[in-house]
PDB file of N, CA and C in Angstrom:
ATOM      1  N   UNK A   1       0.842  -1.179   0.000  1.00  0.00           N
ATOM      2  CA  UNK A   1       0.000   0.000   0.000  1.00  0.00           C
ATOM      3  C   UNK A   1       0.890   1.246   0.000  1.00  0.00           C
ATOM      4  N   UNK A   2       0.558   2.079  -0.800  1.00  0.00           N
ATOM      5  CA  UNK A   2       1.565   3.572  -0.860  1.00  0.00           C
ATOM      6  C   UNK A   2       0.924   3.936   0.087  1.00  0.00           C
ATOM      7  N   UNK A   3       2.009   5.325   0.642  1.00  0.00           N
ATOM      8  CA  UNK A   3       1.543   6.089   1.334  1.00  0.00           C
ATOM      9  C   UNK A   3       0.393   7.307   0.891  1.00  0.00           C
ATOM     10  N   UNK A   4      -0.529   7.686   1.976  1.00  0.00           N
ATOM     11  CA  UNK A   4      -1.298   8.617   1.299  1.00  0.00           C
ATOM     12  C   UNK A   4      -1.630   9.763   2.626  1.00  0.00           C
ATOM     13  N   UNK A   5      -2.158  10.888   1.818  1.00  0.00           N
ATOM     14  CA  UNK A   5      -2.560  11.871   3.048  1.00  0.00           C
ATOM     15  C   UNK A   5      -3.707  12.149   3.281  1.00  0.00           C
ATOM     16  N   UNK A   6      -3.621  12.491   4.560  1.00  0.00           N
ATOM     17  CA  UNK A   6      -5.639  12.118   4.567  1.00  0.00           C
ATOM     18  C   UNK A   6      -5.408  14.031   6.198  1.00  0.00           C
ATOM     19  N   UNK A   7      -6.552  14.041   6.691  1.00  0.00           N
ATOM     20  CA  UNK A   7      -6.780  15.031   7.908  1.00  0.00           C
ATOM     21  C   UNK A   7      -6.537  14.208   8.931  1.00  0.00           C
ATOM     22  N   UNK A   8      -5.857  14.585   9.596  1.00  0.00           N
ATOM     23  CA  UNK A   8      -5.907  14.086  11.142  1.00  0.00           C
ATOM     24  C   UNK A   8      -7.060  14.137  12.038  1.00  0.00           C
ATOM     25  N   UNK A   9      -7.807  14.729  11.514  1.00  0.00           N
ATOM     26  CA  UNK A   9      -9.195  15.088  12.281  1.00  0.00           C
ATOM     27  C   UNK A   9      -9.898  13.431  11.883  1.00  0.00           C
ATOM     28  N   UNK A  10      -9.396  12.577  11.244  1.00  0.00           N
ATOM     29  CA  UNK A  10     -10.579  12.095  10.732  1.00  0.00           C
ATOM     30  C   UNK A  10      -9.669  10.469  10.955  1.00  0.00           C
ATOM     31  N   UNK A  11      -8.453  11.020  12.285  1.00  0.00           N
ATOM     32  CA  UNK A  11      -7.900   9.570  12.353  1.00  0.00           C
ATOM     33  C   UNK A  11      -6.781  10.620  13.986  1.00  0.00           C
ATOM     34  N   UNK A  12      -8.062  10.252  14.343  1.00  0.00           N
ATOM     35  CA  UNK A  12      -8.000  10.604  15.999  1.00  0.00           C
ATOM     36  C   UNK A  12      -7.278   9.783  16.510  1.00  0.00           C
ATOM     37  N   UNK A  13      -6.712   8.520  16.613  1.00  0.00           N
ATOM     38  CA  UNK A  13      -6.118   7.515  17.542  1.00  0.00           C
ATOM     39  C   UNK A  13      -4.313   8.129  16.902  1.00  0.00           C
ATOM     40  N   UNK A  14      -3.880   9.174  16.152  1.00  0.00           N
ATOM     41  CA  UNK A  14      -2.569   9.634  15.905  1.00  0.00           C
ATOM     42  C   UNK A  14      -2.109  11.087  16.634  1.00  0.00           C
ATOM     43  N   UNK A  15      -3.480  11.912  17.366  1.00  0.00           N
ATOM     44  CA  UNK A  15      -3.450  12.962  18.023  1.00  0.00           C
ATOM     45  C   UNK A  15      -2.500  13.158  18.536  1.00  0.00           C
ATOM     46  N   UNK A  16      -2.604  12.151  19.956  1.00  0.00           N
ATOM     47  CA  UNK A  16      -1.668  12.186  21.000  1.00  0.00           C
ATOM     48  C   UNK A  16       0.205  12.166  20.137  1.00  0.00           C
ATOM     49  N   UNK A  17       0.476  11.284  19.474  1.00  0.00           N
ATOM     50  CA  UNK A  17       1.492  10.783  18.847  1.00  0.00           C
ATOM     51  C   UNK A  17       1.936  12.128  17.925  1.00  0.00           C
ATOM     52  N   UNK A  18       0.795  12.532  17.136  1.00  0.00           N
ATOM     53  CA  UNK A  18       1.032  13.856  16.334  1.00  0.00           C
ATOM     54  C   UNK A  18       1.600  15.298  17.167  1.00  0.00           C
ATOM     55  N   UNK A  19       0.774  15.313  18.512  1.00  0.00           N
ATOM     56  CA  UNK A  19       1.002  16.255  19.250  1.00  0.00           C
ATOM     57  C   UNK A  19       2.113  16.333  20.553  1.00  0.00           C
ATOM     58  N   UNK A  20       2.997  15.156  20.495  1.00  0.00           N
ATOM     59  CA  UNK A  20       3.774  15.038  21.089  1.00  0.00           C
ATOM     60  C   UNK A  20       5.230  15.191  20.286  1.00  0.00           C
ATOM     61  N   UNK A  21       4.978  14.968  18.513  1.00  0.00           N
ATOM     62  CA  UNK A  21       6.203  15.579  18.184  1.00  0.00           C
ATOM     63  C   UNK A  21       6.530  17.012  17.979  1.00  0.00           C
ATOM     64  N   UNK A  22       4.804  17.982  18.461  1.00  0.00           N
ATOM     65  CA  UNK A  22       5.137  19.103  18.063  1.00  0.00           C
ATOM     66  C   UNK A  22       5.612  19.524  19.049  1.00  0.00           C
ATOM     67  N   UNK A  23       5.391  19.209  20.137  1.00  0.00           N
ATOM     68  CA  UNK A  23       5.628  19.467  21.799  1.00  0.00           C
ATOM     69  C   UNK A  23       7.206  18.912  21.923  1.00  0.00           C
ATOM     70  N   UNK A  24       8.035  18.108  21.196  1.00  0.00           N
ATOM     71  CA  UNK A  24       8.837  17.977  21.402  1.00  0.00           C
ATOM     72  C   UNK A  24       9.859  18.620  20.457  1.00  0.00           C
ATOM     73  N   UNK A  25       9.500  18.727  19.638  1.00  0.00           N
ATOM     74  CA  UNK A  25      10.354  19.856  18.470  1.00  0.00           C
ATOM     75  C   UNK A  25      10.230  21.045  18.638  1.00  0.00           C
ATOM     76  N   UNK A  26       8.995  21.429  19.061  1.00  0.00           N
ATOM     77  CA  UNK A  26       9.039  23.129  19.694  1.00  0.00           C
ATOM     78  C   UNK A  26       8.972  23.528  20.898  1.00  0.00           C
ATOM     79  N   UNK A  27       9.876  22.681  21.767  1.00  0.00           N
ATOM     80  CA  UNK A  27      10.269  22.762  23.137  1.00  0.00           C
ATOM     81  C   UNK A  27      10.374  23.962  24.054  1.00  0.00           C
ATOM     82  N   UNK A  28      10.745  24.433  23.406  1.00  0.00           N
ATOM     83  CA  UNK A  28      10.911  25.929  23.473  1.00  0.00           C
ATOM     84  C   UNK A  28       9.643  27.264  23.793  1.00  0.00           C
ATOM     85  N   UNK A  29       8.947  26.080  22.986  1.00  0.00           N
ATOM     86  CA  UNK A  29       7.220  26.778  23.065  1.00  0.00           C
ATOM     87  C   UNK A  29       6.560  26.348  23.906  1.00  0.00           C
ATOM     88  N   UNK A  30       6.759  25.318  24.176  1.00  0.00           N
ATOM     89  CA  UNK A  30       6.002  23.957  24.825  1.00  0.00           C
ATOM     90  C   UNK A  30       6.653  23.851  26.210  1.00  0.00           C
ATOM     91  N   UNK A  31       7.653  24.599  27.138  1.00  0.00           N
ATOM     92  CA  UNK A  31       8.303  23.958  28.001  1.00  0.00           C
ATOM     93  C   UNK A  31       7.269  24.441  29.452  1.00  0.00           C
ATOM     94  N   UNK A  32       6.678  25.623  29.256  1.00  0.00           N
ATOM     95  CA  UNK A  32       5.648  25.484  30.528  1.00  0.00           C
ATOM     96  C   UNK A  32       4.377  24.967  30.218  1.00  0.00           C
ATOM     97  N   UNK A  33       4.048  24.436  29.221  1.00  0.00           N
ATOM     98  CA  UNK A  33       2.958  23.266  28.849  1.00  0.00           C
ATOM     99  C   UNK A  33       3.277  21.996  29.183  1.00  0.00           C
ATOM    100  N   UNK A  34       2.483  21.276  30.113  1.00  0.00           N
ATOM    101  CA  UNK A  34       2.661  19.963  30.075  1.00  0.00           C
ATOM    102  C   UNK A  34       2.023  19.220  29.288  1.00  0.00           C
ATOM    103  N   UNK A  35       2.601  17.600  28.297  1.00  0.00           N
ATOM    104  CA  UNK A  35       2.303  17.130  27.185  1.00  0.00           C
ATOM    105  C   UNK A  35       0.872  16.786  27.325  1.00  0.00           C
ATOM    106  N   UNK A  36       0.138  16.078  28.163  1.00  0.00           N
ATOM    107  CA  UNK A  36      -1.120  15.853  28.283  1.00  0.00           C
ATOM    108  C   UNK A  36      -1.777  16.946  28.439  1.00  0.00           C
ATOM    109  N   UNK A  37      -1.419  18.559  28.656  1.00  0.00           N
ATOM    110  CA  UNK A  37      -2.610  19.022  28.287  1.00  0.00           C
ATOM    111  C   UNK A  37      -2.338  19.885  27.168  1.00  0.00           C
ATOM    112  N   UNK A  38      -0.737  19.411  26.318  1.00  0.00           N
ATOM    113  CA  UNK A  38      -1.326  20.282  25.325  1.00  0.00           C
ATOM    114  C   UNK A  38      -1.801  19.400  24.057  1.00  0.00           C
ATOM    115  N   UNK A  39      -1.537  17.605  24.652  1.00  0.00           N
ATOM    116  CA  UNK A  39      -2.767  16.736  23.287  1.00  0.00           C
ATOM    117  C   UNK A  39      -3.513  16.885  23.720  1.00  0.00           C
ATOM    118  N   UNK A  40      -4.352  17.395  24.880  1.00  0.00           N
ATOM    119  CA  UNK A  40      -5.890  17.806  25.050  1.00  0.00           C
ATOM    120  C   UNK A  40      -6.086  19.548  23.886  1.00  0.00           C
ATOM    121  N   UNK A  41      -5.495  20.021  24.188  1.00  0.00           N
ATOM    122  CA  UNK A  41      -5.628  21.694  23.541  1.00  0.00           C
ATOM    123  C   UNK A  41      -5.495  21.023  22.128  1.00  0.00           C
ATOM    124  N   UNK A  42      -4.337  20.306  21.945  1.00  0.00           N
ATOM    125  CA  UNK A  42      -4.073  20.023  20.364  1.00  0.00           C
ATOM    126  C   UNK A  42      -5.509  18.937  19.797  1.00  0.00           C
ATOM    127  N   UNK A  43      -6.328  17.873  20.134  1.00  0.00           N
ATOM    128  CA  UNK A  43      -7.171  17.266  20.077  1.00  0.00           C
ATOM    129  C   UNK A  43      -7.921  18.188  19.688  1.00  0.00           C
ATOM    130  N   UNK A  44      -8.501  19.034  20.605  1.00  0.00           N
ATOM    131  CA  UNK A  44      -9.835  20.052  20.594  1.00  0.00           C
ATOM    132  C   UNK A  44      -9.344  20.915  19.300  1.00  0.00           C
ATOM    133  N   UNK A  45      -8.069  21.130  19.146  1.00  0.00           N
ATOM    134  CA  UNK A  45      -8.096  22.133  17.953  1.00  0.00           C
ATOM    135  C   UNK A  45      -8.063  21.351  16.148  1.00  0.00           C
ATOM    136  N   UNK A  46      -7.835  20.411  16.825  1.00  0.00           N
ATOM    137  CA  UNK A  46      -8.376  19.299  15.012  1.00  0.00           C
ATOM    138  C   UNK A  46     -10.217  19.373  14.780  1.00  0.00           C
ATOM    139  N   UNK A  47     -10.810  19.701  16.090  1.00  0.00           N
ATOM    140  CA  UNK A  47     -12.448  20.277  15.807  1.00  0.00           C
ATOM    141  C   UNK A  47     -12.857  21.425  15.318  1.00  0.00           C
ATOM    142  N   UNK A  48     -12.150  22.052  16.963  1.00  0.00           N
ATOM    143  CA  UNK A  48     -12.651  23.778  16.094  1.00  0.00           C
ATOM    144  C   UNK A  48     -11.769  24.623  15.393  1.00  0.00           C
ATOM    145  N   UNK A  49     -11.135  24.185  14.668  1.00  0.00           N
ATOM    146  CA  UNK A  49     -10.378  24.761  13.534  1.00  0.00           C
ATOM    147  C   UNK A  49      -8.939  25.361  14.165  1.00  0.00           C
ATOM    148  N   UNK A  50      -8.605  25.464  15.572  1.00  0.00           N
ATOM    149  CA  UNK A  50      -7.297  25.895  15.517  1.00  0.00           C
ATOM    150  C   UNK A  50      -5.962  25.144  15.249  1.00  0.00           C
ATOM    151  N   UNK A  51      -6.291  24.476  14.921  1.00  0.00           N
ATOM    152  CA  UNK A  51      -4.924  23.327  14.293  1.00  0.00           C
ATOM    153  C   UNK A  51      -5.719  22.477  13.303  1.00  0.00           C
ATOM    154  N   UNK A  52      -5.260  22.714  11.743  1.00  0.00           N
ATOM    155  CA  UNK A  52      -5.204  21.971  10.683  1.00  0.00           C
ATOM    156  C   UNK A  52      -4.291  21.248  10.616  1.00  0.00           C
ATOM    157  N   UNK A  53      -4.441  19.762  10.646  1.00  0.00           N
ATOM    158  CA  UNK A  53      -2.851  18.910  10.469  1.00  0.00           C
ATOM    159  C   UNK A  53      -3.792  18.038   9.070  1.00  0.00           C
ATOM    160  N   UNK A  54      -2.439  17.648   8.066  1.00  0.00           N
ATOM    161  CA  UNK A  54      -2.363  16.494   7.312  1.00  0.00           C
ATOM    162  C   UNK A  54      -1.307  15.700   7.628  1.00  0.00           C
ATOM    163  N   UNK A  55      -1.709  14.420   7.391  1.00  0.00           N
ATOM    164  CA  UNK A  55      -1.074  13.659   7.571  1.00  0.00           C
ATOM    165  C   UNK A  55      -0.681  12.486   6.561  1.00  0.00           C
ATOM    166  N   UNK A  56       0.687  12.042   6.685  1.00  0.00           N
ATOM    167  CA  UNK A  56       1.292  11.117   5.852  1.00  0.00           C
ATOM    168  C   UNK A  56       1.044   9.936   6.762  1.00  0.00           C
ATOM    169  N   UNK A  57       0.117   8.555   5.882  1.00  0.00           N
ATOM    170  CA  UNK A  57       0.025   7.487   6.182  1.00  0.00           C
ATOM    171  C   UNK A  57       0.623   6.380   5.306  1.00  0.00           C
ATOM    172  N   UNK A  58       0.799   5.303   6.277  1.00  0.00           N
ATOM    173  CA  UNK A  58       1.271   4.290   5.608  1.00  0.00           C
ATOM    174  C   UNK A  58       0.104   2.853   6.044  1.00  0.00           C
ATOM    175  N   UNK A  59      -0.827   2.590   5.439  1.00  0.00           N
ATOM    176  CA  UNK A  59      -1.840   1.767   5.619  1.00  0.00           C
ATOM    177  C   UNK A  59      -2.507   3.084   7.227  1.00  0.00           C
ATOM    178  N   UNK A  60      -2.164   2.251   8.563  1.00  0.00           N
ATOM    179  CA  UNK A  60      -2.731   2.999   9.724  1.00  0.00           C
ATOM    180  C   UNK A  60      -1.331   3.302  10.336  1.00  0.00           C
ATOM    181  N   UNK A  61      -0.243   3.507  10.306  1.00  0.00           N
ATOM    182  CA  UNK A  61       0.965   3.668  10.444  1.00  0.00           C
ATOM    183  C   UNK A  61       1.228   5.386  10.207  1.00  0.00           C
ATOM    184  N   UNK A  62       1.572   6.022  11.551  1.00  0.00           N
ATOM    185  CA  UNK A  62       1.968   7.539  10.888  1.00  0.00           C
ATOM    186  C   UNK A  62       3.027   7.791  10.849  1.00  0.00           C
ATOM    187  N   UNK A  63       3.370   8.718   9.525  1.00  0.00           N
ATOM    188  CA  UNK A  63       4.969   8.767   9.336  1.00  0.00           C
ATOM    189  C   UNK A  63       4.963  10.165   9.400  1.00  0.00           C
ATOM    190  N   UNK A  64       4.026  10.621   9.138  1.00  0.00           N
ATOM    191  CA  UNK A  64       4.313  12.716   9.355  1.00  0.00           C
ATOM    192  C   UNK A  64       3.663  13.259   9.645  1.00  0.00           C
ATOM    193  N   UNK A  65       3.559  14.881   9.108  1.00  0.00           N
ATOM    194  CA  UNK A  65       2.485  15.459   8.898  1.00  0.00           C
ATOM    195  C   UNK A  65       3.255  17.029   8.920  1.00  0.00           C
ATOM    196  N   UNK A  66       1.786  17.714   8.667  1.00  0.00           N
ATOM    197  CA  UNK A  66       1.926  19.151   8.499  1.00  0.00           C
ATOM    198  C   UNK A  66       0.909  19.392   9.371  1.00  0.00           C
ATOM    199  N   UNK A  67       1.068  20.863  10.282  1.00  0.00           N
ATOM    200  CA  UNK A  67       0.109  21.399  10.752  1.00  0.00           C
ATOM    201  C   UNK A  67       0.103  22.534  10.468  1.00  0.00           C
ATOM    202  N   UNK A  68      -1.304  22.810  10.695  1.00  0.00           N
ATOM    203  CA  UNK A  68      -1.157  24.956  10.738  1.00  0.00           C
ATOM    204  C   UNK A  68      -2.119  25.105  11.638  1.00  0.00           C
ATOM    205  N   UNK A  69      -1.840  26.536  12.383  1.00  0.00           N
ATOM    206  CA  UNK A  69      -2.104  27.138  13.254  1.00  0.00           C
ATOM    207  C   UNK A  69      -2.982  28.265  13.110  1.00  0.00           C
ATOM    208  N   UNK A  70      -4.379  28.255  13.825  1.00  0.00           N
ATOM    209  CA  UNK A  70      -4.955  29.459  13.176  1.00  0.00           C
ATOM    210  C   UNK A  70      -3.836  31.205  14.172  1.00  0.00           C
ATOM    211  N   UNK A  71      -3.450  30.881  15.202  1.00  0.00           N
ATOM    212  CA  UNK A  71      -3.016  31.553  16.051  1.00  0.00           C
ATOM    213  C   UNK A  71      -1.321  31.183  17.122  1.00  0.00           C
ATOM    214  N   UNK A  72      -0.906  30.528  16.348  1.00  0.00           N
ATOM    215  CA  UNK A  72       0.445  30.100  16.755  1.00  0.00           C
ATOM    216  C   UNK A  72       1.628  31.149  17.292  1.00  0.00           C
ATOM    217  N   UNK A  73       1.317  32.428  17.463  1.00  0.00           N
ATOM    218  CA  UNK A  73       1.986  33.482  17.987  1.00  0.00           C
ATOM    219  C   UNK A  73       1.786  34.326  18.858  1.00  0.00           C
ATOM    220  N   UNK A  74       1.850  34.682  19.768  1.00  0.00           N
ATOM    221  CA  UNK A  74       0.362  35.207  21.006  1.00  0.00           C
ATOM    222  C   UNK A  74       1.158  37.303  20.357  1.00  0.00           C
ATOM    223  N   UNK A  75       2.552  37.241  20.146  1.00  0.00           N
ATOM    224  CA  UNK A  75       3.062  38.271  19.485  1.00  0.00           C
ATOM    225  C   UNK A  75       3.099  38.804  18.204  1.00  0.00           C
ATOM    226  N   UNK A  76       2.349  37.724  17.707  1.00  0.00           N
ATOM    227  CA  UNK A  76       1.464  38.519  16.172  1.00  0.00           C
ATOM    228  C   UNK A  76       0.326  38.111  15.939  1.00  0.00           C
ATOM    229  N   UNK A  77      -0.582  38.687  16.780  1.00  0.00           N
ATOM    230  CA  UNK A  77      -2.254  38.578  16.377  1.00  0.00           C
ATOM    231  C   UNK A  77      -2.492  37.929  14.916  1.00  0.00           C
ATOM    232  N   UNK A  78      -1.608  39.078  13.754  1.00  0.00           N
ATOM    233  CA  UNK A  78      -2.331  38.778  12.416  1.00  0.00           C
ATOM    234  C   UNK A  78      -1.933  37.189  11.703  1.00  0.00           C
TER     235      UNK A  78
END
């Protein structure tokens, strides 16, 4: 099976896993957040629109992804 990309919204059991590499690559952002509540914040925002992620699958296997942020800067509103 090739890989394909699909929404993360629509393959919830990769949340936690998705939102722990952002928490760990943007450490920096993430260091007075603790990881369980920011895959709770990150979960809720695959609903109401503040985090768009795609994701690279391999059958049910996740190998990536992209996210975007409706508000990822608290120092640039726009």
């Amino acid at each position: 099976m090739a890989p394909r990309l699909d929404w993360l919204v629509d393959h919830p059991q990769h949340s936690d896993t998705f939102a722990a590499w952002i928490h760990r690559q943007f450490h920096y952002e993430y260091a007075e957040q603790p990881l369980a509540d920011w895959q709770r914040e990150f979960a809720e925002g695959q609903h109401n629109g503040d985090w768009k992620c795609l994701v690279a699958l391999d059958g049910e296997h996740l190998l990536g992804g992209a996210a975007l942020a409706r508000a990822d800067l608290a120092s640039r509103p726009d």
